[in-house]
Protein backbone atom coordinates (compact mmCIF):
# COMPACT_ATOMS: atom_id res chain seq x y z
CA UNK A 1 -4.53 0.54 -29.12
CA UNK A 2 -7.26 -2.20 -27.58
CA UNK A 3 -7.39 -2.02 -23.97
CA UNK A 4 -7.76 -5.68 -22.66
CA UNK A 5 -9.75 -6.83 -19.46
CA UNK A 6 -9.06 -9.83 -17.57
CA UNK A 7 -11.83 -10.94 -14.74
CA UNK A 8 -10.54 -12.87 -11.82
CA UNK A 9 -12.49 -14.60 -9.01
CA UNK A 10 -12.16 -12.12 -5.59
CA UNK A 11 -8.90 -12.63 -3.92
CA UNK A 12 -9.91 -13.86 -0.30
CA UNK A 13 -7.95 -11.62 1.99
CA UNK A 14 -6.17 -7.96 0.96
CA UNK A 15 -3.25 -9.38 1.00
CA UNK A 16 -3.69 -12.01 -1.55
CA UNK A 17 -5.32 -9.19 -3.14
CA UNK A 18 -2.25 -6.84 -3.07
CA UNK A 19 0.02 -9.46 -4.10
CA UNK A 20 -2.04 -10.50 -6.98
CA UNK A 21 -2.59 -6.93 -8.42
CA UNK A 22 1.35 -5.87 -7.73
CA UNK A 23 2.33 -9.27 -9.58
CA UNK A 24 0.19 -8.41 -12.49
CA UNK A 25 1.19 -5.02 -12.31
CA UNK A 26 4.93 -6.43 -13.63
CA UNK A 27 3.56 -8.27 -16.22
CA UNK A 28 2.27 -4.98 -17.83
CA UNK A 29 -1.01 -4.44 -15.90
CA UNK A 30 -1.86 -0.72 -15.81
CA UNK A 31 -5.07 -0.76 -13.69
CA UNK A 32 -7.11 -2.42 -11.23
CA UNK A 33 -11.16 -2.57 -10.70
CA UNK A 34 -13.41 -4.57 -7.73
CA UNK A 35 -16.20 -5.04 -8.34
CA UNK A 36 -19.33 -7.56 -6.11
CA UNK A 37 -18.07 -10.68 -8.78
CA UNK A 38 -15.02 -9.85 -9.61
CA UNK A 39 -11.77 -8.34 -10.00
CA UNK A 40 -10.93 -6.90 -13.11
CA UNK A 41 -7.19 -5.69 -14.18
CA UNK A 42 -6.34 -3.75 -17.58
CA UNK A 43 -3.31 -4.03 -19.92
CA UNK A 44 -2.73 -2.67 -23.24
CA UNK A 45 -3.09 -5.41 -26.71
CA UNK A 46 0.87 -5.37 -26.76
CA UNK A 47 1.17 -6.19 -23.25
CA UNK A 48 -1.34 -9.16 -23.17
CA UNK A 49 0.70 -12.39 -22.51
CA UNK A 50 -2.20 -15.57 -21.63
CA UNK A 51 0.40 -18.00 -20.49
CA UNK A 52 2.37 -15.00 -18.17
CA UNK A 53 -1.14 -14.96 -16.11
CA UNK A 54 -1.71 -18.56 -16.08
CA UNK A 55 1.53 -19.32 -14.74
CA UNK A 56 1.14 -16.42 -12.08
CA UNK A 57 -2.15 -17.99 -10.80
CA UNK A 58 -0.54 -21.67 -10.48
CA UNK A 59 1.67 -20.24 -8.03
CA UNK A 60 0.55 -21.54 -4.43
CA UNK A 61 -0.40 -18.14 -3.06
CA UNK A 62 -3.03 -17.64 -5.79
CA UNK A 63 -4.54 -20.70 -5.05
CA UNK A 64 -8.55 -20.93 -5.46
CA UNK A 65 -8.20 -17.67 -7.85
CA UNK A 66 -9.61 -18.58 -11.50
CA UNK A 67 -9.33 -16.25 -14.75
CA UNK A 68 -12.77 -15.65 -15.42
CA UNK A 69 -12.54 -14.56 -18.94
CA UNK A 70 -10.61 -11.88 -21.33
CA UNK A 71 -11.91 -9.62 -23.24
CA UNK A 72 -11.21 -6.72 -25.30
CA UNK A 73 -12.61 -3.89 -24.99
CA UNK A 74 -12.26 0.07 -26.32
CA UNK A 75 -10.38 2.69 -24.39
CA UNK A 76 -13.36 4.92 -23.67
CA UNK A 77 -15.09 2.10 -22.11
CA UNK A 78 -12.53 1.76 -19.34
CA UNK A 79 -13.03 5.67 -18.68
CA UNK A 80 -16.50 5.11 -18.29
CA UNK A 81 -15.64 2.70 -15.59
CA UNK A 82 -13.96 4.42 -13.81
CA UNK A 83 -15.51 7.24 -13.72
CA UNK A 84 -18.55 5.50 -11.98
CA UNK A 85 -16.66 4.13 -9.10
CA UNK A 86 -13.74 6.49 -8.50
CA UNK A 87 -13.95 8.75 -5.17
CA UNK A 88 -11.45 11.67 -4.08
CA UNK A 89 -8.85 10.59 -1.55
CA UNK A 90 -8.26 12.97 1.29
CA UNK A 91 -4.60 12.60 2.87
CA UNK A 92 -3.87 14.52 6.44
CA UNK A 93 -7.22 17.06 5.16
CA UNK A 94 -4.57 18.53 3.40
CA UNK A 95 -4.38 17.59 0.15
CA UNK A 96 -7.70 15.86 -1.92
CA UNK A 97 -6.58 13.99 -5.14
CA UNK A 98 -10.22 14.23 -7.26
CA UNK A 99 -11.17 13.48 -10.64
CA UNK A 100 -12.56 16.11 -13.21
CA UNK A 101 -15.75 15.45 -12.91
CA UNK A 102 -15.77 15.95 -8.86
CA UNK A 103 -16.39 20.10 -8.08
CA UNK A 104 -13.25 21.90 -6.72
CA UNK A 105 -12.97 22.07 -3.21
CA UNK A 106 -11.09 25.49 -1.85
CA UNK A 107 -11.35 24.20 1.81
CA UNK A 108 -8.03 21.75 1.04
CA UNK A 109 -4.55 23.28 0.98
CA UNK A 110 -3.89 21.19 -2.05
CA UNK A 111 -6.84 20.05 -4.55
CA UNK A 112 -5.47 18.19 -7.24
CA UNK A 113 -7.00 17.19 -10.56
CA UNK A 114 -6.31 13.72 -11.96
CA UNK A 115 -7.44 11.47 -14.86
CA UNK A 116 -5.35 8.56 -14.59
CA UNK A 117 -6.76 6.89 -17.61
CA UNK A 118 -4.59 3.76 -17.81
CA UNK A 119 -1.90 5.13 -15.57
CA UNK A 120 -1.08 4.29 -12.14
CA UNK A 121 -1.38 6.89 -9.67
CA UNK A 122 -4.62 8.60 -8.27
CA UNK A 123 -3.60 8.08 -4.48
CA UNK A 124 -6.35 5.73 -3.75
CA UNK A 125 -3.35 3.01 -3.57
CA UNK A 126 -1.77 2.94 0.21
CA UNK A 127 1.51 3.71 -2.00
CA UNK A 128 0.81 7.26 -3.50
CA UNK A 129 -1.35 7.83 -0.36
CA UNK A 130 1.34 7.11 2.11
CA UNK A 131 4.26 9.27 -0.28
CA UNK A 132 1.92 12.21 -0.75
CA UNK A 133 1.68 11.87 3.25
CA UNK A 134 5.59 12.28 3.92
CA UNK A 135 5.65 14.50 1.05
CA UNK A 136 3.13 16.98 3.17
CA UNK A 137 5.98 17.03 6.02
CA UNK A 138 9.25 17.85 3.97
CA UNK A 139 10.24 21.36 2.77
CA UNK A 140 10.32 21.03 -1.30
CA UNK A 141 10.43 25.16 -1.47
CA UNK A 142 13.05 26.28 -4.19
CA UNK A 143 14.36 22.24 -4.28
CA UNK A 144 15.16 19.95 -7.65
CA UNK A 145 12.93 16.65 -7.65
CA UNK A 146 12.55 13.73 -9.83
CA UNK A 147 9.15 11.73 -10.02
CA UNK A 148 11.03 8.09 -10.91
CA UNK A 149 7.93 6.04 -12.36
CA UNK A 150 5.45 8.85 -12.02
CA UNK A 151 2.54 7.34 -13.61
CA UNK A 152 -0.51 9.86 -13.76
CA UNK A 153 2.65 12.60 -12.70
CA UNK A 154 0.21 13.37 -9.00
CA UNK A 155 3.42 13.34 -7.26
CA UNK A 156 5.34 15.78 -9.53
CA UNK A 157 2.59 17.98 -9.45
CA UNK A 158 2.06 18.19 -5.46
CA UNK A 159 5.55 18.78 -5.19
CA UNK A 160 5.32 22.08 -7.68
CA UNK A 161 1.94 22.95 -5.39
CA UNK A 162 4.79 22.25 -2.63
CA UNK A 163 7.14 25.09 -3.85
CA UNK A 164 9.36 23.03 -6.06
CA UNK A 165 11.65 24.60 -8.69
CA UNK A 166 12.67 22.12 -11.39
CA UNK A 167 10.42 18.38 -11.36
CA UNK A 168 11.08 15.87 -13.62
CA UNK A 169 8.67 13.33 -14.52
CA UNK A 170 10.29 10.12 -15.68
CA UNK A 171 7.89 6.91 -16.76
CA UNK A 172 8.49 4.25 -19.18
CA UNK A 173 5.05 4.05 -20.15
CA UNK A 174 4.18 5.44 -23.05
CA UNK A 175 0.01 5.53 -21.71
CA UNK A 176 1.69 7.24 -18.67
CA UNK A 177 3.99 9.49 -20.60
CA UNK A 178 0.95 11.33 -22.41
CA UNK A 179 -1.47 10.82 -19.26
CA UNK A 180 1.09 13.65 -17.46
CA UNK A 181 0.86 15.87 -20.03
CA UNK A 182 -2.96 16.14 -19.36
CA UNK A 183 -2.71 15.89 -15.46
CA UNK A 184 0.01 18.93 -15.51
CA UNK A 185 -2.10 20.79 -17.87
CA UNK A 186 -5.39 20.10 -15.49
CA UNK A 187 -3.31 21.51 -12.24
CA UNK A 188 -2.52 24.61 -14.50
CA UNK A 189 1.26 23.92 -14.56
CA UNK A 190 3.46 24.59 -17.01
CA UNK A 191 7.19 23.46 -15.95
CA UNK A 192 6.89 20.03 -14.96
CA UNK A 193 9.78 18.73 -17.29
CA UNK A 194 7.97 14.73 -19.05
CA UNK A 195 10.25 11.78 -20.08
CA UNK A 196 9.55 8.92 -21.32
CA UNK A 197 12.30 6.28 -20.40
CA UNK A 198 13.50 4.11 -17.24
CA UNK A 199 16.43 5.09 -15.09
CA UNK A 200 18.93 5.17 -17.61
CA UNK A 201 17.03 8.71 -18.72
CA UNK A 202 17.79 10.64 -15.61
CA UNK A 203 21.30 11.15 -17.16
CA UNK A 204 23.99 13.19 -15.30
CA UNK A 205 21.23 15.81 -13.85
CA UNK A 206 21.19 15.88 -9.41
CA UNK A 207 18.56 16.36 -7.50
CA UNK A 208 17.40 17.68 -3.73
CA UNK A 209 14.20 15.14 -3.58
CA UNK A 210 13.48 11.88 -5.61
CA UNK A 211 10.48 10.21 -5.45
CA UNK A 212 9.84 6.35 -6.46
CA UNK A 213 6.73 4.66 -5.85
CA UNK A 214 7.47 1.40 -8.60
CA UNK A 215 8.47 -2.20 -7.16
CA UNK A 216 10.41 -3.93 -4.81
CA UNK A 217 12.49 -5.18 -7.71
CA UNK A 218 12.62 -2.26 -9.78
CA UNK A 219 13.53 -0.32 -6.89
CA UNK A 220 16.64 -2.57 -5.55
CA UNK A 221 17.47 -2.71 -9.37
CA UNK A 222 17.41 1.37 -10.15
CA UNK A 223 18.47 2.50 -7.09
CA UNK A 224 21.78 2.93 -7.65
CA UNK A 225 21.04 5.34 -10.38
CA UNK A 226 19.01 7.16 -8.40
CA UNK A 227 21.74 7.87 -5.68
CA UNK A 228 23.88 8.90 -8.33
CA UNK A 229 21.53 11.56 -9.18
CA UNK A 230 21.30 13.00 -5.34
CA UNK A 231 23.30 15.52 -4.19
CA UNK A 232 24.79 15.08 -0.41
CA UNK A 233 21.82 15.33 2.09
CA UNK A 234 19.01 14.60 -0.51
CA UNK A 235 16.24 12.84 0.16
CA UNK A 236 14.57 10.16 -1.37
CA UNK A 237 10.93 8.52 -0.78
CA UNK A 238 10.57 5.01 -1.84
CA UNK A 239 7.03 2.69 -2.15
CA UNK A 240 5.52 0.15 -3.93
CA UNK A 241 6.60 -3.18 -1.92
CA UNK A 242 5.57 -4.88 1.17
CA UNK A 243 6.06 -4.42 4.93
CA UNK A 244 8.13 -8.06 4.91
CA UNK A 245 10.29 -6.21 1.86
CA UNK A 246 11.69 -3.19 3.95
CA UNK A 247 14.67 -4.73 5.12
CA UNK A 248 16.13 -5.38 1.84
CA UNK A 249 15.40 -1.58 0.85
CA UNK A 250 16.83 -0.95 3.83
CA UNK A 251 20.14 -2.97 3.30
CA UNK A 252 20.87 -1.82 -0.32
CA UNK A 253 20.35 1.74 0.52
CA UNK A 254 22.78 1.21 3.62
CA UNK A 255 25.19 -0.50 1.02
CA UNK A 256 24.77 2.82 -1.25
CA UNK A 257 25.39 5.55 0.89
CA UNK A 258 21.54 6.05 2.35
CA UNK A 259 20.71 6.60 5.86
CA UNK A 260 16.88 5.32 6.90
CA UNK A 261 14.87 8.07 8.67
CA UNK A 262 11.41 6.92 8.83
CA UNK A 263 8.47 4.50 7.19
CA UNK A 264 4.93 4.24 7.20
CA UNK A 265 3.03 1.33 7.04
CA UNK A 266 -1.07 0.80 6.20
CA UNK A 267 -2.21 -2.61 4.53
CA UNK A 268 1.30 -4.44 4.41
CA UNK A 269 2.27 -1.43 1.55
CA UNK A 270 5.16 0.73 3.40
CA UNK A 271 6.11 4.08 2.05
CA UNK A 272 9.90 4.95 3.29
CA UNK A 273 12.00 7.71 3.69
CA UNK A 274 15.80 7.70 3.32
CA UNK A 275 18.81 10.79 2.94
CA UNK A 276 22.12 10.55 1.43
């Protein structure tokens, strides 16, 4: 399938920036680029929708953005992008998420190997960065965990590097879906359990540790299933929305059973921790 490029003027703060890319990201947008002229975001043929994006950019926080032009363009030519701008991320010198062209690195506790290819998830987002980050603090020896919109499956893998027993990757993307079989494959594990489906696919199973970097709106939509699937004093790690949105994470967990322990915070995107 056609991988299709949209080109946008430079949003003129990060926040406008984050909004823009996190509002495109729920039209269908899998992936992001800067560049000096431009910023260019990536959906798949069946997800292209013209009048979705020219509505978005009407809206009065987009003002003085402009769609610079679409264009189609072959898979491997998005690889080839990003493989000429992508850098390793380095959280707490811990853990280094790096591509597989970048040379191992034995002086990290955790090097991981990841090839997003239209999949969200490589850590250089303030959201993976800031789960990965609480993830380095919690005990996941011998525990259950569900990755709940795992993208590029990073998360599911740390937590098997982490001592996990059984991880379950769960994305509704079918680019996603066959991206984790190669990132599990890369980190030379073999148990990481891949689904493709939403929420409704976690099914009766419970779990010690979920993780769920999505939306705001996914999020306070799903959650519900995903306390149903924790067992009493599990822990769950939620990301993907703003600083201003933490209070209504914060109420619907309290309504559900969920007791706040802590959040981080780094460019408006909070990462937060909660326990049943």
């Amino acid at each position: 399938m056609k991988t299709i490029e949209y080109s946008f003027t430079l949003p003129t703060s990060d926040i406008q920036h984050d909004m823009l890319t996190t509002m495109l990201g729920e039209l269908g947008f899998d992936s992001f680029m800067d560049d000096d002229m431009a910023l260019k975001a990536y959906c798949t043929e069946d997800q292209r929708d013209d009048n979705a994006v020219a509505d978005l950019l009407l809206m009065d926080a987009f003002k003085g953005i402009h769609l610079l032009g679409v264009e189609e363009m072959p898979d491997k030519d998005w690889n080839e992008v990003w493989e000429a701008s992508y850098q390793p991320v380095i959280v707490n010198e811990r853990c280094r998420v790096r591509a597989p062209f970048h040379e191992p690195d034995p002086s990290y506790e955790f090097d991981l190997v990841i090839e997003p290819k239209m999949s969200f998830g490589t850590a250089n987002h303030e959201t993976t960065a800031q789960i990965i980050q609480l993830m380095l603090e919690t005990d996941f020896q011998g525990k259950e965990v569900l990755d709940m919109g795992s993208g590029t499956a990073v998360l599911a893998i740390l937590a098997k590097k982490l001592g996990a027993a059984r991880t379950v990757a769960i994305d509704n993307d079918e680019w996603a879906y066959n991206n984790a079989f190669t990132n599990v494959a890369l980190n030379s594990i073999e148990d990481i359990e891949i689904v493709l489906g939403d929420a409704h696919a976690i099914g009766d199973a419970l779990y010690d540790i979920i993780l769920a970097n999505i939306n705001r709106n996914i999020l306070l939509r799903d959650m519900h299933c995903y306390v149903d699937a924790m067992r009493p004093q599990a822990r769950i790690f939620f990301s993907g929305f703003y600083e201003e949105d933490l209070e209504s994470i914060k109420e619907e967990a309290q309504r559900l059973g969920l007791n706040y322990v802590c959040h981080l915070a780094r460019n408006k995107w909070v990462a937060a921790e909660f326990e049943k």
